[in-house]
Structures are given as structure tokens and as C-alpha cells.
PDB file of N, CA and C in Angstrom:
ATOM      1  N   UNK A   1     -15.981   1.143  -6.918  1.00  0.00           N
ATOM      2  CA  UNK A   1     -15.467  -0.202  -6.784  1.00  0.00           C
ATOM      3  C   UNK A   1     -14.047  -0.147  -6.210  1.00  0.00           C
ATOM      4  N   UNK A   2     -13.407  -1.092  -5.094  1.00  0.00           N
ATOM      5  CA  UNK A   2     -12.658  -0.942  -4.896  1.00  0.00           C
ATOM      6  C   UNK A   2     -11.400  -1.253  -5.852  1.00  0.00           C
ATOM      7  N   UNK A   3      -9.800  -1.053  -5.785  1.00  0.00           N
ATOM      8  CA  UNK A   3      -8.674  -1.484  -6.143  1.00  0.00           C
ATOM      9  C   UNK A   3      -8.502  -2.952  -5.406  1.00  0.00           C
ATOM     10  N   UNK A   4      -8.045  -3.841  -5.949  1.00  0.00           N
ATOM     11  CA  UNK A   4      -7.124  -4.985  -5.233  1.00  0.00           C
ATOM     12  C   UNK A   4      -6.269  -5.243  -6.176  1.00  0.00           C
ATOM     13  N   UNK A   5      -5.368  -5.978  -5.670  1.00  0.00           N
ATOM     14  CA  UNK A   5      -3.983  -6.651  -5.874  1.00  0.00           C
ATOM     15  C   UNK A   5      -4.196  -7.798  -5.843  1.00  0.00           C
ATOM     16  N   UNK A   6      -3.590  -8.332  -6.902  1.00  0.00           N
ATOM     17  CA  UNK A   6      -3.457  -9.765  -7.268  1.00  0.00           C
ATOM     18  C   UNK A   6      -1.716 -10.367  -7.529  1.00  0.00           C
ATOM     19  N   UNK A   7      -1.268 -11.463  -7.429  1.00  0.00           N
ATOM     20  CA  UNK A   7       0.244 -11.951  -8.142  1.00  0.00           C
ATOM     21  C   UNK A   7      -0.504 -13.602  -8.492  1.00  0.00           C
ATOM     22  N   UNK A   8       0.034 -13.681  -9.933  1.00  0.00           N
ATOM     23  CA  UNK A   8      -0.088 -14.679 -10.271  1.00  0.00           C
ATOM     24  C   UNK A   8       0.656 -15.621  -9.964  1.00  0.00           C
ATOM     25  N   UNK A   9      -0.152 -16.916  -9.161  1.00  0.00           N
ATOM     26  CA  UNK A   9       1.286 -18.226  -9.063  1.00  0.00           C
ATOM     27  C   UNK A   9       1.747 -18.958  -9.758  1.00  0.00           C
ATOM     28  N   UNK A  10       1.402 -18.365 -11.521  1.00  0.00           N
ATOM     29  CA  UNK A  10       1.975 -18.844 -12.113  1.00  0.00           C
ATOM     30  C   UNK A  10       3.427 -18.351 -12.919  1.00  0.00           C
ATOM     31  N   UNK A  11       3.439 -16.937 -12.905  1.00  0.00           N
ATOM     32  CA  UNK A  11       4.586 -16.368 -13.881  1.00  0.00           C
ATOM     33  C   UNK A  11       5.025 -15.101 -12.653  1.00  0.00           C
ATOM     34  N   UNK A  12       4.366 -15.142 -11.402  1.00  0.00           N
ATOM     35  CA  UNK A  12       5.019 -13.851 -10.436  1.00  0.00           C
ATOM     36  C   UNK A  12       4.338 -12.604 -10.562  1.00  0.00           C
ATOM     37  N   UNK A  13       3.352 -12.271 -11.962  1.00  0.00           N
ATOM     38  CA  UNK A  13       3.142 -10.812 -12.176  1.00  0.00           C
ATOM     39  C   UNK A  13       2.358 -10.529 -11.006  1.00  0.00           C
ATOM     40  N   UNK A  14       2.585  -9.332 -10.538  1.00  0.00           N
ATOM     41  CA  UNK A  14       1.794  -8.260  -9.389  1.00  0.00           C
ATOM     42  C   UNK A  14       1.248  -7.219 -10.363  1.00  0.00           C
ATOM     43  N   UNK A  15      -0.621  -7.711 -10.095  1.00  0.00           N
ATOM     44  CA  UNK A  15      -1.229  -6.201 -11.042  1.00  0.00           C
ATOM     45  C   UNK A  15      -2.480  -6.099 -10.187  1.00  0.00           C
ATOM     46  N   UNK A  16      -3.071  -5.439 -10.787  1.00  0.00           N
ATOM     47  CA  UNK A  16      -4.760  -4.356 -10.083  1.00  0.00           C
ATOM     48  C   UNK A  16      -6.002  -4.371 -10.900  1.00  0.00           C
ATOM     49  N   UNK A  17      -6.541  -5.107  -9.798  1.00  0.00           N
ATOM     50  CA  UNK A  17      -8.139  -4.988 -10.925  1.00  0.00           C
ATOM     51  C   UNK A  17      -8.918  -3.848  -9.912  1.00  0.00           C
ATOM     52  N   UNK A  18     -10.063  -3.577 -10.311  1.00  0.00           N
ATOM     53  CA  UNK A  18     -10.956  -2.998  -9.911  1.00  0.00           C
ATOM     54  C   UNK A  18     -11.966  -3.691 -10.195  1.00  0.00           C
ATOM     55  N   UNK A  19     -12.823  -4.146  -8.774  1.00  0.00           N
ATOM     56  CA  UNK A  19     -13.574  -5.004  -8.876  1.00  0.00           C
ATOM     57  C   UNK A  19     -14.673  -5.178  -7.571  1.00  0.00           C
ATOM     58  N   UNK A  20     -15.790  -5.749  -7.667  1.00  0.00           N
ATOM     59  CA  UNK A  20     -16.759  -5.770  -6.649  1.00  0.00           C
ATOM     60  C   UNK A  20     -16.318  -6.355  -5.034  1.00  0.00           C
ATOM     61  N   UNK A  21     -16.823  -5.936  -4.262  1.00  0.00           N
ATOM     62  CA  UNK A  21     -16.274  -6.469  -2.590  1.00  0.00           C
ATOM     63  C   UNK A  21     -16.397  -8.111  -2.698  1.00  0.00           C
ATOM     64  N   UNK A  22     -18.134  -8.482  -3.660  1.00  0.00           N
ATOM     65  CA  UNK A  22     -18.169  -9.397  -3.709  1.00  0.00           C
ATOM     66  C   UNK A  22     -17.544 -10.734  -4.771  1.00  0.00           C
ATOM     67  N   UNK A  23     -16.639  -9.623  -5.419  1.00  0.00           N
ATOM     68  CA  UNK A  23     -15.852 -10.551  -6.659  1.00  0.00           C
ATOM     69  C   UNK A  23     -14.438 -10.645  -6.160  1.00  0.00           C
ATOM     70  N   UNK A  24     -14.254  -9.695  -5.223  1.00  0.00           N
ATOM     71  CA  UNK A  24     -12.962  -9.888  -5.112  1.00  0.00           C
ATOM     72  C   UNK A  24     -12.121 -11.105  -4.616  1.00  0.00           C
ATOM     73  N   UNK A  25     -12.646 -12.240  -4.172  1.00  0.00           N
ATOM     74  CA  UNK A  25     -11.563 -13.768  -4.268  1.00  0.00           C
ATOM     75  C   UNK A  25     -12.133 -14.427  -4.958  1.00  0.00           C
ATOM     76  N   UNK A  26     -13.011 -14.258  -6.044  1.00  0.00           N
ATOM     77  CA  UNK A  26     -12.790 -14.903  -7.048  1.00  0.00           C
ATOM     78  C   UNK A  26     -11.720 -14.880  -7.829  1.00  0.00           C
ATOM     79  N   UNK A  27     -11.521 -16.068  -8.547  1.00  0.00           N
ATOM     80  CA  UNK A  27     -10.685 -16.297  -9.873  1.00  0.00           C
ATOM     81  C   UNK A  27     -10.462 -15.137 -10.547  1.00  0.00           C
ATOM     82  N   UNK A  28      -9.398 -14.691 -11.103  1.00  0.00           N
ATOM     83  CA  UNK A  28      -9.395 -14.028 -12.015  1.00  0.00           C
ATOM     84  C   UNK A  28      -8.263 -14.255 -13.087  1.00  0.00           C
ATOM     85  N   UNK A  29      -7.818 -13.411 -14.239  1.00  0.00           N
ATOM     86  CA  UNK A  29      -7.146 -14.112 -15.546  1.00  0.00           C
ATOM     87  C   UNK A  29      -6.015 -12.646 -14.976  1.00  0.00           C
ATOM     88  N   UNK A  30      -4.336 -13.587 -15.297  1.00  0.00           N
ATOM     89  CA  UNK A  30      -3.248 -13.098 -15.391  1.00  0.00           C
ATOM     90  C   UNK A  30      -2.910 -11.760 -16.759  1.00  0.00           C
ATOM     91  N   UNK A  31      -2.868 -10.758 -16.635  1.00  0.00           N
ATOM     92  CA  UNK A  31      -2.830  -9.901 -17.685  1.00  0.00           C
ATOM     93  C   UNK A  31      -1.719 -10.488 -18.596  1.00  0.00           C
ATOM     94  N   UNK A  32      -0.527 -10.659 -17.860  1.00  0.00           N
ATOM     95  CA  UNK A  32       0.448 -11.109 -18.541  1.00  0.00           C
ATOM     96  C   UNK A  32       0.832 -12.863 -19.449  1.00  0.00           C
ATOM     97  N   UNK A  33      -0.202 -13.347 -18.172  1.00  0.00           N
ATOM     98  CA  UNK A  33       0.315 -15.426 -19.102  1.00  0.00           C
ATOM     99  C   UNK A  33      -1.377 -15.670 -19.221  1.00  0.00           C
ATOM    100  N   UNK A  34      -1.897 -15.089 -18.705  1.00  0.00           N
ATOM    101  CA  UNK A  34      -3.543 -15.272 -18.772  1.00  0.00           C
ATOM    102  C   UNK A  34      -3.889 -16.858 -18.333  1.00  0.00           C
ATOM    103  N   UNK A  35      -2.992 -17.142 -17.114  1.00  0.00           N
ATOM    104  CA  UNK A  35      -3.547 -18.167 -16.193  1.00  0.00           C
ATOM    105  C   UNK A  35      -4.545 -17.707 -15.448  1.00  0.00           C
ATOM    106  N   UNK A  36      -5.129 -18.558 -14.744  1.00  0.00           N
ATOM    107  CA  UNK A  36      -6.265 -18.122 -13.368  1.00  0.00           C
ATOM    108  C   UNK A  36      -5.763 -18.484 -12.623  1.00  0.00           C
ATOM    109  N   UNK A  37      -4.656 -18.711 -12.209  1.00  0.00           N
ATOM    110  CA  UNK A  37      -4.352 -19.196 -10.923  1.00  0.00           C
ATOM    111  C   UNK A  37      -3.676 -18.060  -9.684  1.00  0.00           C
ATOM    112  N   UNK A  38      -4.391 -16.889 -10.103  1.00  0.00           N
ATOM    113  CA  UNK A  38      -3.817 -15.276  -9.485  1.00  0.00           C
ATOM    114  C   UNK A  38      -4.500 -15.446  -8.401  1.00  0.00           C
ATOM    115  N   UNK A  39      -4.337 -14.948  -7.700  1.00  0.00           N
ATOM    116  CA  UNK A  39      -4.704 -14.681  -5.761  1.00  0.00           C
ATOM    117  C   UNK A  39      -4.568 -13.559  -5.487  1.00  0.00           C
ATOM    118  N   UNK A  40      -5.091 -13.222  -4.851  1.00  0.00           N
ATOM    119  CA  UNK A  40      -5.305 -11.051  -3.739  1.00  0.00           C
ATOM    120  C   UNK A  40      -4.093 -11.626  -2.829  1.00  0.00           C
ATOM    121  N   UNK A  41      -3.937 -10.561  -2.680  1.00  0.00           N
ATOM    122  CA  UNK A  41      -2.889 -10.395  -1.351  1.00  0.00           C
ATOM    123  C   UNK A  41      -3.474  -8.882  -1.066  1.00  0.00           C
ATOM    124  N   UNK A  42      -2.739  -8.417   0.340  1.00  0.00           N
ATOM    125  CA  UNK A  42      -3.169  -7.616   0.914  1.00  0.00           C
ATOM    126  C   UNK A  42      -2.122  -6.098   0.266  1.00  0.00           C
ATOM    127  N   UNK A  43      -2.486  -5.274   0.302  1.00  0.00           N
ATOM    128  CA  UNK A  43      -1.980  -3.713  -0.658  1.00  0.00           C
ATOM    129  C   UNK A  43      -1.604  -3.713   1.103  1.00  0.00           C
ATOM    130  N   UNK A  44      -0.413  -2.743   0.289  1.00  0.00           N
ATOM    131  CA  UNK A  44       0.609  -1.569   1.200  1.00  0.00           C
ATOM    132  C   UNK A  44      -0.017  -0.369   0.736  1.00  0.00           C
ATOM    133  N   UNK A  45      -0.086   0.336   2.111  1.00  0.00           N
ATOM    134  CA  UNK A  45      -0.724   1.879   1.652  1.00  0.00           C
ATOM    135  C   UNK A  45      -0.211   2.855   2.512  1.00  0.00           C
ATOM    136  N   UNK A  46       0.009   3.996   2.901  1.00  0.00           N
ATOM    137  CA  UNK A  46       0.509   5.378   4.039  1.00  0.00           C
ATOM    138  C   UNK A  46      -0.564   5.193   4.653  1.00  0.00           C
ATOM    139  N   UNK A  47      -0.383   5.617   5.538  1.00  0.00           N
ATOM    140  CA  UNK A  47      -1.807   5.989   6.747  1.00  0.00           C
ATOM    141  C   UNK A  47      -1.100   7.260   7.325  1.00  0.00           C
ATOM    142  N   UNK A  48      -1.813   8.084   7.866  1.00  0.00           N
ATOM    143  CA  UNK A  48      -1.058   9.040   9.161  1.00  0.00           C
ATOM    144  C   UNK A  48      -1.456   8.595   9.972  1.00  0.00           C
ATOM    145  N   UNK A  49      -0.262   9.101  11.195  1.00  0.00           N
ATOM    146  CA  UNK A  49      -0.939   8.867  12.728  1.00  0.00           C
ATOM    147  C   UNK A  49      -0.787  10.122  13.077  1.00  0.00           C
ATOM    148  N   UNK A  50      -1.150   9.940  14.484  1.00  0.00           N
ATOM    149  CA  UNK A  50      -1.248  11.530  14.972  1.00  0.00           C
ATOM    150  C   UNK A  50      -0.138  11.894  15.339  1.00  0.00           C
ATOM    151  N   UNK A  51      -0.105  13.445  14.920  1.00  0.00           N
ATOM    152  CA  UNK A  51       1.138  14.146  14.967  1.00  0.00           C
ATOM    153  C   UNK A  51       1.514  14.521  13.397  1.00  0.00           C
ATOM    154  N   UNK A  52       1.018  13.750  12.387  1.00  0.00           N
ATOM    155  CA  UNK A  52       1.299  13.751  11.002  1.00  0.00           C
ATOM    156  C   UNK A  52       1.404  15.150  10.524  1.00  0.00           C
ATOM    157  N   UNK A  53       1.975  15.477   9.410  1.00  0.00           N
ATOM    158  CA  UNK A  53       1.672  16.764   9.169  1.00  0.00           C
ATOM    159  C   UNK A  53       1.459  17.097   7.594  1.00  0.00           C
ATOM    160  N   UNK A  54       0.105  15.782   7.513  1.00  0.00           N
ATOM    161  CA  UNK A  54      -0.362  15.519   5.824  1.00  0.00           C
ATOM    162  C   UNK A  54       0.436  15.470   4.707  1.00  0.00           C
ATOM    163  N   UNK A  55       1.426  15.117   4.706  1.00  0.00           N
ATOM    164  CA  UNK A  55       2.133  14.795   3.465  1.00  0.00           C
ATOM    165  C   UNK A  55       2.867  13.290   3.494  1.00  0.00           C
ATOM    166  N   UNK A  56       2.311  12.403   4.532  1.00  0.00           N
ATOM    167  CA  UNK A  56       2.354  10.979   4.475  1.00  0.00           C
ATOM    168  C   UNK A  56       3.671  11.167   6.100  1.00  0.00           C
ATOM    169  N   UNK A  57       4.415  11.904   6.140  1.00  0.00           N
ATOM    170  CA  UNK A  57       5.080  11.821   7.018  1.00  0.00           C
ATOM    171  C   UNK A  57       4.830  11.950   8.500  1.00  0.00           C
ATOM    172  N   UNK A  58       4.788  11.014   9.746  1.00  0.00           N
ATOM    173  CA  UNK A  58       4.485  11.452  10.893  1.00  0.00           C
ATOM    174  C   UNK A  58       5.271  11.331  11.951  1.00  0.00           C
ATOM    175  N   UNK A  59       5.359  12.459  12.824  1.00  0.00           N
ATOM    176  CA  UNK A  59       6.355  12.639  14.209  1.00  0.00           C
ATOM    177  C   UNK A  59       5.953  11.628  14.929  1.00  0.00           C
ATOM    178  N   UNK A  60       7.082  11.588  15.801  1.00  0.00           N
ATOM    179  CA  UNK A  60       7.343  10.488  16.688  1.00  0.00           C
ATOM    180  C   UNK A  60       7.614  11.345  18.177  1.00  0.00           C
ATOM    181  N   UNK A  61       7.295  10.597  19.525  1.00  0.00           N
ATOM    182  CA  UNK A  61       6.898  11.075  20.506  1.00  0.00           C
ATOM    183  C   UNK A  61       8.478  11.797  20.863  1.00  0.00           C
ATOM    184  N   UNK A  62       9.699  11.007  20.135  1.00  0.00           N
ATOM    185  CA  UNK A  62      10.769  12.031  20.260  1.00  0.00           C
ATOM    186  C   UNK A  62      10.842  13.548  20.412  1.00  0.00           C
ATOM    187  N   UNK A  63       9.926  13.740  18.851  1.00  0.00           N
ATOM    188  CA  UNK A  63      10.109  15.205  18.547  1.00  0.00           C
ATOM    189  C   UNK A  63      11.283  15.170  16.917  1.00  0.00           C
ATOM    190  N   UNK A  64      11.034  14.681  16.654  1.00  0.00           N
ATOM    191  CA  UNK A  64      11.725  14.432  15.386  1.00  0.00           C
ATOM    192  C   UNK A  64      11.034  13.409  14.220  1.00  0.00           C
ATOM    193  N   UNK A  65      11.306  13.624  12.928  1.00  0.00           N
ATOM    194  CA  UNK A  65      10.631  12.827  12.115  1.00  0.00           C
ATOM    195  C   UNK A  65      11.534  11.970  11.802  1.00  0.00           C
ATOM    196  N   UNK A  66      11.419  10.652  11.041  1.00  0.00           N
ATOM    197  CA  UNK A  66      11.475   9.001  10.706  1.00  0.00           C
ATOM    198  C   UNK A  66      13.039  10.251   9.891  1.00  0.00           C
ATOM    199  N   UNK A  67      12.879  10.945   8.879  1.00  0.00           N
ATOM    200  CA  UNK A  67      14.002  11.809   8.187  1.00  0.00           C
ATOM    201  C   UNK A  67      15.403  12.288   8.723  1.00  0.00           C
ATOM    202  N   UNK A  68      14.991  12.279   9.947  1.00  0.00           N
ATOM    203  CA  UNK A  68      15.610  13.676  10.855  1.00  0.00           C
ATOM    204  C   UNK A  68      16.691  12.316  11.785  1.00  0.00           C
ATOM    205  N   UNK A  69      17.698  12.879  12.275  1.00  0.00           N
ATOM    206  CA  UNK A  69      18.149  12.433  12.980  1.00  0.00           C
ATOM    207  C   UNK A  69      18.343  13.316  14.409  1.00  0.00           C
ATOM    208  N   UNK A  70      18.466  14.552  14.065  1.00  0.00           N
ATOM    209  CA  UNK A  70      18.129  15.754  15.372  1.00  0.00           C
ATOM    210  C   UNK A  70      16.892  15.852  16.404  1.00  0.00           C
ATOM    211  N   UNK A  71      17.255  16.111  17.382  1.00  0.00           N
ATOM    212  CA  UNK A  71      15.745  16.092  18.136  1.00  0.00           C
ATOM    213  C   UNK A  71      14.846  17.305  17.943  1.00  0.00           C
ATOM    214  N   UNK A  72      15.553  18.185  16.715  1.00  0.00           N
ATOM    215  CA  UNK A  72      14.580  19.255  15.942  1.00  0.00           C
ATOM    216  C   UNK A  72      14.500  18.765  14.550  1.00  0.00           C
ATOM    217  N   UNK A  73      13.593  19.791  13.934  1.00  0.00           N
ATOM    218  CA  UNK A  73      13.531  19.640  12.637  1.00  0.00           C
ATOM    219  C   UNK A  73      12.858  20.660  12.176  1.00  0.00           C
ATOM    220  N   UNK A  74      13.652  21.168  10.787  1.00  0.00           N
ATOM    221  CA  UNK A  74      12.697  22.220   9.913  1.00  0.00           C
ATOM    222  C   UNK A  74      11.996  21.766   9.192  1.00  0.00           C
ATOM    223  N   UNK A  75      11.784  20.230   9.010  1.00  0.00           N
ATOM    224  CA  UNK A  75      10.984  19.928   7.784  1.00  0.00           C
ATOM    225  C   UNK A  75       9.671  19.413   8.557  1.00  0.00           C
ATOM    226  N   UNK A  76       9.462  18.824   9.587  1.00  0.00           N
ATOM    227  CA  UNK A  76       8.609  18.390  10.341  1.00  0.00           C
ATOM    228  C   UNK A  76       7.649  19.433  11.104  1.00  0.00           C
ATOM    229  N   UNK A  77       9.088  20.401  11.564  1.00  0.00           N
ATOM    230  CA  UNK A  77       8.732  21.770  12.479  1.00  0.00           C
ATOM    231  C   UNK A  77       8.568  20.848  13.889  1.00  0.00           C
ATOM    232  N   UNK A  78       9.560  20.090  14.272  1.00  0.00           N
ATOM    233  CA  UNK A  78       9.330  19.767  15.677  1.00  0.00           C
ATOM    234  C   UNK A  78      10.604  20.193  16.237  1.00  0.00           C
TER     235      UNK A  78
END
């Protein structure tokens, strides 16, 4: 089942259900004030792009990583 994200419009809380593709915009109850008036919003997540070097961090066509201000790097290895 997937994760989603919810914030309630009633008291602000941001929390996580786990729940069906097909349940997910339904209604659901605030953990914290236990209104229904909570809504999904869309999750922030890492992605790599290419060039990445699997630990969430990825080079840029510079030759340097988002970290780095040099047009080398030992942590990237570019």
C-alpha cells in the first residue's frame, strides 16, 4: 500500500497514512484534533539524475556537485 501525506485544514498537522490508490482522496480523521477535514498534498522525495553517484547527490554538467563550489571534487569524484 502506498504512503501519502495529508495536513489538516483544520489545526495545520502534516501526517502519513498508508492507504489504498483507491482510498487515497477520500476523507480521512486528523490524528491530532480528529477533524475530517485533512486533504493529500503531494510528498517531497530525492530522485537521482544521471550522473548521480547513489547517495541522493547528483553532478551537474559543470563537473562539480550542488556541495562543491570548485570545478573538482573529492566527494563527488568529478
Amino acid at each position: 500500500m502506498p504512503l501519502y501525506e495529508y495536513v489538516c485544514d483544520s489545526c495545520g498537522c502534516k501526517f502519513e497514512r498508508l492507504r489504498s490508490v483507491a482510498a487515497a482522496d477520500q476523507a480521512c480523521e486528523c490524528p491530532t484534533c480528529h477533524s475530517a477535514l485533512a486533504h493529500r498534498v503531494l510528498s517531497r522525495f530525492a530522485t537521482l539524475r544521471g550522473g548521480g553517484n547513489g547517495n541522493g547527490d547528483s553532478s551537474s554538467s559543470s563537473g562539480s556537485c550542488a556541495s562543491c563550489s570548485a570545478s573538482s571534487c573529492a566527494h563527488c569524484h568529478h
